[in-house]
C-alpha atoms as a PDB file:
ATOM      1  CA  UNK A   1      20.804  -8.560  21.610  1.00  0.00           C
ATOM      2  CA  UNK A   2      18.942  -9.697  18.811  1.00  0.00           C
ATOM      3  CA  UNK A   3      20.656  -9.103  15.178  1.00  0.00           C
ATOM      4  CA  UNK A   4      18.268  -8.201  12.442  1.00  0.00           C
ATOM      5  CA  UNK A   5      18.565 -11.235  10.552  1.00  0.00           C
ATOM      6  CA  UNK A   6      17.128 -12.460  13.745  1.00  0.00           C
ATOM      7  CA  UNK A   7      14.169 -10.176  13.578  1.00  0.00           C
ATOM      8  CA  UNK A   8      13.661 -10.647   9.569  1.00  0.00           C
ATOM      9  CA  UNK A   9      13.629 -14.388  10.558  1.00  0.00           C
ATOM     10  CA  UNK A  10      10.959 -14.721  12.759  1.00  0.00           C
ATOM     11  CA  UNK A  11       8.964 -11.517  11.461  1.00  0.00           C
ATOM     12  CA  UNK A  12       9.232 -13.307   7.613  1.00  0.00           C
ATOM     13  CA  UNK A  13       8.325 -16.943   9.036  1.00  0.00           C
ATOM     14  CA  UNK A  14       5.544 -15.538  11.258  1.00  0.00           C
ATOM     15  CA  UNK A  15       4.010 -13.263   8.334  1.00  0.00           C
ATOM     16  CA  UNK A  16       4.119 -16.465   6.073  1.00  0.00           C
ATOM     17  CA  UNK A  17       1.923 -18.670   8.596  1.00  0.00           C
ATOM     18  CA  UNK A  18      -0.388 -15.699   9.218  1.00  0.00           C
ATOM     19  CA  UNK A  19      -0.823 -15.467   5.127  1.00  0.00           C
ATOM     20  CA  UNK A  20      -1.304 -19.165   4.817  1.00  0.00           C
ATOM     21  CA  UNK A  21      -3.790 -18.821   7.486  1.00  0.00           C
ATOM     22  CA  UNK A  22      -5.727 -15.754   6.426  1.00  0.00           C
ATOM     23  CA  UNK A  23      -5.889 -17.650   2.776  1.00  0.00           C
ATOM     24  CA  UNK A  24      -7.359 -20.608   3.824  1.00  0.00           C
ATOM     25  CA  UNK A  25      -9.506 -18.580   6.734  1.00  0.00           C
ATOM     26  CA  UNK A  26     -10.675 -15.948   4.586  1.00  0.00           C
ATOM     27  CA  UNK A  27      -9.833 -17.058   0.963  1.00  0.00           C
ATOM     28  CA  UNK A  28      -7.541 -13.840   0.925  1.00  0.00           C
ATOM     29  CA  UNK A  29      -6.223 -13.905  -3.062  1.00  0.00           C
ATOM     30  CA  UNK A  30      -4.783 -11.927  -5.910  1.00  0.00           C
ATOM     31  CA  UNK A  31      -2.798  -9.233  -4.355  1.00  0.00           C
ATOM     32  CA  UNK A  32      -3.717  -9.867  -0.915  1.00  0.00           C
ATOM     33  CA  UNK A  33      -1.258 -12.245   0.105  1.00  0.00           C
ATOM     34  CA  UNK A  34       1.906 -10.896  -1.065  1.00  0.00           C
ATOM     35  CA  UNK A  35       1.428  -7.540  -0.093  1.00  0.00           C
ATOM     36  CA  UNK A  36       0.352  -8.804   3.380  1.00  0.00           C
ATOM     37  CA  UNK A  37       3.210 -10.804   3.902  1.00  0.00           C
ATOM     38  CA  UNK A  38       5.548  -7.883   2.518  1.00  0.00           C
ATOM     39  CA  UNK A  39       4.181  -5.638   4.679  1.00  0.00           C
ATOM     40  CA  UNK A  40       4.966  -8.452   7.876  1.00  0.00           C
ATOM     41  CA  UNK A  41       8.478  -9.217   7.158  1.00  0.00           C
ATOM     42  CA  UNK A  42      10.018  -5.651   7.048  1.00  0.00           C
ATOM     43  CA  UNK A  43       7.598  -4.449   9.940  1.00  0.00           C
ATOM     44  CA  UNK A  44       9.866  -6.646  12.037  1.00  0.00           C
ATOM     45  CA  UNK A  45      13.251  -4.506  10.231  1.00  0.00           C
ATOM     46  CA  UNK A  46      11.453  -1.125  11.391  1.00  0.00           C
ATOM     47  CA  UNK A  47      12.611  -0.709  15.594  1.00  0.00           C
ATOM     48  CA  UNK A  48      15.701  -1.015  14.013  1.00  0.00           C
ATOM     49  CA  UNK A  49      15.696   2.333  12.466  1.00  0.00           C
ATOM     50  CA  UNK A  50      16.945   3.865  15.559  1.00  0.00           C
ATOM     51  CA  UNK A  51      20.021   2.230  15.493  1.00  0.00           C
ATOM     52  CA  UNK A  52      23.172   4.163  13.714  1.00  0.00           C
ATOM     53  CA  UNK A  53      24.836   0.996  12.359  1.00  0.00           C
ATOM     54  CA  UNK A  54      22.038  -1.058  11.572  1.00  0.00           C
ATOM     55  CA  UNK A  55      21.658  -2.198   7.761  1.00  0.00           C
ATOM     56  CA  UNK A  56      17.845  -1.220   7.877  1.00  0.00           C
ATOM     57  CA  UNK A  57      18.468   2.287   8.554  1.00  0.00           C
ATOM     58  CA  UNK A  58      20.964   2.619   5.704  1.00  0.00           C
ATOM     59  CA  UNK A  59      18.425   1.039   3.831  1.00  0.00           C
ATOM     60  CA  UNK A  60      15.911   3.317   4.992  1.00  0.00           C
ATOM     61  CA  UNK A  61      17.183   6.188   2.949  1.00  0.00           C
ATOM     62  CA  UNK A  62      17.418   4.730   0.226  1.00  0.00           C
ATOM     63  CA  UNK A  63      14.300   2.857   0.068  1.00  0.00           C
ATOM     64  CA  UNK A  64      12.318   6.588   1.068  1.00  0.00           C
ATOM     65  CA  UNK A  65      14.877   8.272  -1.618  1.00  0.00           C
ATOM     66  CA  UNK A  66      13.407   5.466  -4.168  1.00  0.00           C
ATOM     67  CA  UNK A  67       9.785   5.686  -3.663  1.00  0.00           C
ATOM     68  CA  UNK A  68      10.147   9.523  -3.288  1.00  0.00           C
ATOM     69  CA  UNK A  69      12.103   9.527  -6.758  1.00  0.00           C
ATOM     70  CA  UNK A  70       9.478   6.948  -8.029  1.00  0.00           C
ATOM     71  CA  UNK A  71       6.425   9.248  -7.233  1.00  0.00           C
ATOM     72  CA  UNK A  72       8.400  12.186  -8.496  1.00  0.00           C
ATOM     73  CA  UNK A  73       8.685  10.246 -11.766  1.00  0.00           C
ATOM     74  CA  UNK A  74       4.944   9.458 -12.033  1.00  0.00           C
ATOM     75  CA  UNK A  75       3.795  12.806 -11.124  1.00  0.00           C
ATOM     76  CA  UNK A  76       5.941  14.758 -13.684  1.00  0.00           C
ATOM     77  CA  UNK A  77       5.143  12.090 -16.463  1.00  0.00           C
ATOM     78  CA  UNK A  78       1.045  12.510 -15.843  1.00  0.00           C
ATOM     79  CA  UNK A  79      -0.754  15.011 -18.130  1.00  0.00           C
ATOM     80  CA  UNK A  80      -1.177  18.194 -15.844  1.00  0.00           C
ATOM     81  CA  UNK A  81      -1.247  22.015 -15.950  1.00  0.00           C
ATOM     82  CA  UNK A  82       0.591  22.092 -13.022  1.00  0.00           C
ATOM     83  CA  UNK A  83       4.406  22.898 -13.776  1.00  0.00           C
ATOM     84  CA  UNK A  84       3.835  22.293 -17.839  1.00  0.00           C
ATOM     85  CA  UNK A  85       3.232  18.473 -17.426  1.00  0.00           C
ATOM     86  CA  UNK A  86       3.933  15.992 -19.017  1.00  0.00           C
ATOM     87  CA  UNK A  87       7.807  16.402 -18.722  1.00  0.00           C
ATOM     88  CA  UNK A  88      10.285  14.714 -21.219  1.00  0.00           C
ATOM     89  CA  UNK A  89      12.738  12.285 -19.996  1.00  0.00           C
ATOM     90  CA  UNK A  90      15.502  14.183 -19.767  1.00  0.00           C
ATOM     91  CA  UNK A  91      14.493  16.493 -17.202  1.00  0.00           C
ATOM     92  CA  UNK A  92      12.411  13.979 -15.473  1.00  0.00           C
ATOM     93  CA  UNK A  93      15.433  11.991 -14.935  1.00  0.00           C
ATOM     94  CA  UNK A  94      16.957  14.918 -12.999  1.00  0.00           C
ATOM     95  CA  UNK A  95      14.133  15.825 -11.180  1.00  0.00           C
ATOM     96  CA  UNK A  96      13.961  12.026 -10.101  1.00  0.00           C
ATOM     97  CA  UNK A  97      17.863  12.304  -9.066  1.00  0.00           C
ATOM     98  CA  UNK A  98      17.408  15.278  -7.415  1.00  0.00           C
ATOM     99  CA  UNK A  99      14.459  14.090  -5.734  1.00  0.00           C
ATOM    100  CA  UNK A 100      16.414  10.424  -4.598  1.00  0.00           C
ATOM    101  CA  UNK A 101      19.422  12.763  -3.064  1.00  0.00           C
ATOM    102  CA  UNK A 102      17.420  14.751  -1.145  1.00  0.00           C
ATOM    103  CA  UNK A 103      15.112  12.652   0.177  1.00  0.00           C
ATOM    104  CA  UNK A 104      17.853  10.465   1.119  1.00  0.00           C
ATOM    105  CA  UNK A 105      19.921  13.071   2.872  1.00  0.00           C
ATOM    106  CA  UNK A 106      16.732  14.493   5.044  1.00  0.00           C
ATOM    107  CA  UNK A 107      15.740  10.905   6.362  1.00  0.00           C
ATOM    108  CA  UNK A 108      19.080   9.970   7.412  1.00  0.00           C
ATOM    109  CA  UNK A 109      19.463  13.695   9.069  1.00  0.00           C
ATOM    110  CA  UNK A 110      16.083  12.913  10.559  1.00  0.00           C
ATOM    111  CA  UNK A 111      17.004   9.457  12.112  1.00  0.00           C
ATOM    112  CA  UNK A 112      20.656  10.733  13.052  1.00  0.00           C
ATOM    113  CA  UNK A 113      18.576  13.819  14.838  1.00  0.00           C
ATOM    114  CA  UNK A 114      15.707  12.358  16.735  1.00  0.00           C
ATOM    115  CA  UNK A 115      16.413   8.631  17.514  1.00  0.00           C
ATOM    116  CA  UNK A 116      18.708   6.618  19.577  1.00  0.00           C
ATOM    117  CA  UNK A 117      19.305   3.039  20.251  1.00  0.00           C
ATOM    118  CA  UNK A 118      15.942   1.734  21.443  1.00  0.00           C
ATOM    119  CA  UNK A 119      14.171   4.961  21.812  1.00  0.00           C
ATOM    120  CA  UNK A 120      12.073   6.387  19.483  1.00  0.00           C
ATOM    121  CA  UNK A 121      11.156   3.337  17.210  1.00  0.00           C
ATOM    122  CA  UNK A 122      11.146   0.796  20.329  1.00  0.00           C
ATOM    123  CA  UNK A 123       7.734   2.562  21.245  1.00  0.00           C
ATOM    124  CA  UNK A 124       3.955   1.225  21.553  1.00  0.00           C
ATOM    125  CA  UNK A 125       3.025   4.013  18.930  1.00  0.00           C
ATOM    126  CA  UNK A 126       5.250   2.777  16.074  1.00  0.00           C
ATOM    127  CA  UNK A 127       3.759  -0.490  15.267  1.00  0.00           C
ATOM    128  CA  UNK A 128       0.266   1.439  14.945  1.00  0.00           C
ATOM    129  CA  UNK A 129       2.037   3.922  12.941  1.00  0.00           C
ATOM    130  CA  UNK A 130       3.406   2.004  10.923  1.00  0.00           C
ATOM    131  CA  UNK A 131       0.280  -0.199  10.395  1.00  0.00           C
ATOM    132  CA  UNK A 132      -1.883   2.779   9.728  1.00  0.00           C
ATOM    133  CA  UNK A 133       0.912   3.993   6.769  1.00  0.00           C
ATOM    134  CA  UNK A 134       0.516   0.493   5.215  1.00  0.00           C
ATOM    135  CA  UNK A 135      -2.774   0.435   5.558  1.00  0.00           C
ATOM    136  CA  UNK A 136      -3.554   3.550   3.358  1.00  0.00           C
ATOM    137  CA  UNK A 137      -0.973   2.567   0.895  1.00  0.00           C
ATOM    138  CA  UNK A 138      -2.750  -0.286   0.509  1.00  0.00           C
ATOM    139  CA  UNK A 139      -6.496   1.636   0.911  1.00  0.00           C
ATOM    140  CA  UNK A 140      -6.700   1.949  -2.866  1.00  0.00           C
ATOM    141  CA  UNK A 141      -6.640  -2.059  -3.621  1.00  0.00           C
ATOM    142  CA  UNK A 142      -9.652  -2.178  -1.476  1.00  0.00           C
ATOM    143  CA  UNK A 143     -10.599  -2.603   2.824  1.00  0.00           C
ATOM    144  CA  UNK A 144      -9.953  -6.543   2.235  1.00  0.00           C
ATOM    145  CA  UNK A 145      -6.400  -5.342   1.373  1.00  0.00           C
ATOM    146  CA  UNK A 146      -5.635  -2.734   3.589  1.00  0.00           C
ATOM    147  CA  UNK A 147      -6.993  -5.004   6.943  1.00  0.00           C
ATOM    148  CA  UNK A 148      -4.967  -7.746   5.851  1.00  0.00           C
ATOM    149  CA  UNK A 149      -1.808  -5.496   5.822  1.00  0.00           C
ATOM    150  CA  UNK A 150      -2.595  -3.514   8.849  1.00  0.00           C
ATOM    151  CA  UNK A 151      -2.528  -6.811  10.395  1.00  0.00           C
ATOM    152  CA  UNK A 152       0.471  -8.064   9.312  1.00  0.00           C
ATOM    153  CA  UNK A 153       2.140  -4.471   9.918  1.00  0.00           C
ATOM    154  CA  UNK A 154       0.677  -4.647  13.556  1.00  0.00           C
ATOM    155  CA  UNK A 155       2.458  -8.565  13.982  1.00  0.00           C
ATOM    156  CA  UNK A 156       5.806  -7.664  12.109  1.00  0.00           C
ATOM    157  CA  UNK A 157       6.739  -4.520  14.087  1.00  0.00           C
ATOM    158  CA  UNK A 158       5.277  -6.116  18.119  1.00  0.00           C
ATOM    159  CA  UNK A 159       7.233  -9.711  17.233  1.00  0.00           C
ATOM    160  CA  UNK A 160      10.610  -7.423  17.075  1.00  0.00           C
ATOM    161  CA  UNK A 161       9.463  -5.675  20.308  1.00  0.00           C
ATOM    162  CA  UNK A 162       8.544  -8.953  21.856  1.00  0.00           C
ATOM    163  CA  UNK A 163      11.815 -10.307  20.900  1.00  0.00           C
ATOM    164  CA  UNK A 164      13.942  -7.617  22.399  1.00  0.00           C
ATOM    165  CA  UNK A 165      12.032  -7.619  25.863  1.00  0.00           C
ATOM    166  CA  UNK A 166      12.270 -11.480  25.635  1.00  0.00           C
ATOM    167  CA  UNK A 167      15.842 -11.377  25.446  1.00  0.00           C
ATOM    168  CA  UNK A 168      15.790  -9.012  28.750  1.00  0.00           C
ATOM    169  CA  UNK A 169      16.522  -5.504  26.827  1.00  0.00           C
ATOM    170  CA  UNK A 170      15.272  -2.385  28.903  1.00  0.00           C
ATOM    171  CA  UNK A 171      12.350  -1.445  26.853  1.00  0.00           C
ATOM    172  CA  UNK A 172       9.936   1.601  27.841  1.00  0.00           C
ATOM    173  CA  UNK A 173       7.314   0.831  25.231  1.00  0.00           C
ATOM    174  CA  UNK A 174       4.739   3.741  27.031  1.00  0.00           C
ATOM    175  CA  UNK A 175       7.244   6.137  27.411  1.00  0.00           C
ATOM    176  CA  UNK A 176      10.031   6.967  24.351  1.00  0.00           C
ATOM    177  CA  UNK A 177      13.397   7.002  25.820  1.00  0.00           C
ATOM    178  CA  UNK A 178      13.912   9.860  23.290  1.00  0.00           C
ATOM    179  CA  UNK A 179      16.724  12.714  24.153  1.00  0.00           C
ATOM    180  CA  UNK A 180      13.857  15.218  22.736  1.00  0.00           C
ATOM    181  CA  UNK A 181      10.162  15.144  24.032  1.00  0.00           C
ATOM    182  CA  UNK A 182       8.821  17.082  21.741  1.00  0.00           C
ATOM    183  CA  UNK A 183       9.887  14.139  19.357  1.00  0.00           C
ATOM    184  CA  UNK A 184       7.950  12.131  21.419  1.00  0.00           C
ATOM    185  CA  UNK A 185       4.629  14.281  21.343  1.00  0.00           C
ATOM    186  CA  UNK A 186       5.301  14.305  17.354  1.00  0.00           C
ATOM    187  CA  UNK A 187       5.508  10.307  17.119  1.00  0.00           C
ATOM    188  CA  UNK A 188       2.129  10.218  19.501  1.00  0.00           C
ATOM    189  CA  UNK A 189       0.413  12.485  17.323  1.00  0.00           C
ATOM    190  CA  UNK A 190       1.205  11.389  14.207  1.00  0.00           C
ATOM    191  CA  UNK A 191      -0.059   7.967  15.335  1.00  0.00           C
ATOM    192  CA  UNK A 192      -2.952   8.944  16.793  1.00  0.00           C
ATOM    193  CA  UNK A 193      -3.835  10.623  13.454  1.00  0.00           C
ATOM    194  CA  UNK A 194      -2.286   8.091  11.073  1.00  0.00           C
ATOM    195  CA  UNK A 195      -4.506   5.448  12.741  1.00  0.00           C
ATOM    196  CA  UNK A 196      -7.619   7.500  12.316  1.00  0.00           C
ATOM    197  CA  UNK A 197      -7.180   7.765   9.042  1.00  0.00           C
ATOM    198  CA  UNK A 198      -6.523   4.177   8.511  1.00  0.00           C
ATOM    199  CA  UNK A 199      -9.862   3.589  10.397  1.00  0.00           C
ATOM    200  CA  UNK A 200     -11.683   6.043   8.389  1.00  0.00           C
ATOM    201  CA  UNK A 201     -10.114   4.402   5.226  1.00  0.00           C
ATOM    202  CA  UNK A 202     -11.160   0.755   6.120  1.00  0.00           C
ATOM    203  CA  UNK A 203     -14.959   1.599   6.991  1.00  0.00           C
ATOM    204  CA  UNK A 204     -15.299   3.791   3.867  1.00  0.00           C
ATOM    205  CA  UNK A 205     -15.456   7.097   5.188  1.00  0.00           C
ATOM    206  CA  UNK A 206     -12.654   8.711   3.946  1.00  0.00           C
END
């Protein structure tokens, strides 16, 4: 089977010749580029999130912990009336750490809960969700932007899933081979609604 150095290897190499290409196709520049080909080279880490002892899902946590703590940070330091903002460092520092170990805790619990060894993340839905996430994160820098990464999303995540079925795995990419269906009916529809709002998002109606 495929290691994920593997899969960071050819999703990273793959995301860099799709870059050069898009930049010299479509003159893709300032944050274009690097975001695209960020966006790429971990899609190919994310199948691996169903697996207990892979290093991207211990990374996982901590990367969601991080951005959750990050966002907790910005939100408590912004003018607001909401809970007496802006907060002083002190207590924003707390909130952030409290935030980081939480967050942390709950996506691990999640994983641990709902996926198993090319189930749940090994599915058709998950490069699209995945894509679709990126792409709104990215909505804000403009539609030039967010297509750009939605592509590179779509590549990173389907070269792992290529790989794998390449290599002979049993893969059920139509069907999760999830213990818990109604885990399954979550991922579809939170696809399905992910990638309308990407959609919406890139042709400026939402």
């Amino acid at each position: 089977m495929p290691g994920y150095q593997t899969h960071l290897t050819v999703s990273t190499l793959g995301s860099a010749l799709l870059v050069a290409w898009g930049t010299a196709r479509y003159g893709w520049d300032g944050a274009i580029p690097t975001l695209a080909f960020a966006a790429g080279a971990a899609g190919g880490l994310v199948p691996d999130l169903d697996s207990e002892t892979s290093k991207p899902r211990r990374w996982a946590g901590v990367l969601v912990a991080a951005s959750a703590a990050v966002g907790a940070v910005g939100f408590l330091t912004a003018p607001g009336p909401f809970l007496g903002r802006p907060w002083e460092a002190g207590p924003t520092a707390l909130a952030a750490l409290y935030f980081f170990l939480l967050v942390n805790v709950l996506t691990l619990k999640f994983l641990r809960q709902y996926t198993r060894h090319r189930g749940l993340f090994h599915s058709l839905a998950v490069p699209f969700l995945y894509g679709g996430l990126m792409a709104l994160l990215a909505g804000p820098r403009g539609a030039a932007t967010a297509m750009a990464v939605w592509l590179l999303s779509l590549f990173g995540v389907f070269s792992h899933l290529v790989l794998d079925a390449l290599r002979s795995l049993s893969l059920n990419p139509l069907k999760p081979a999830t213990r818990d269906l109604a885990a399954s009916a979550w991922l579809w529809t939170a696809t399905t609604l992910v990638t309308l709002a990407a959609f919406l998002r890139l042709t400026h109606k939402l």
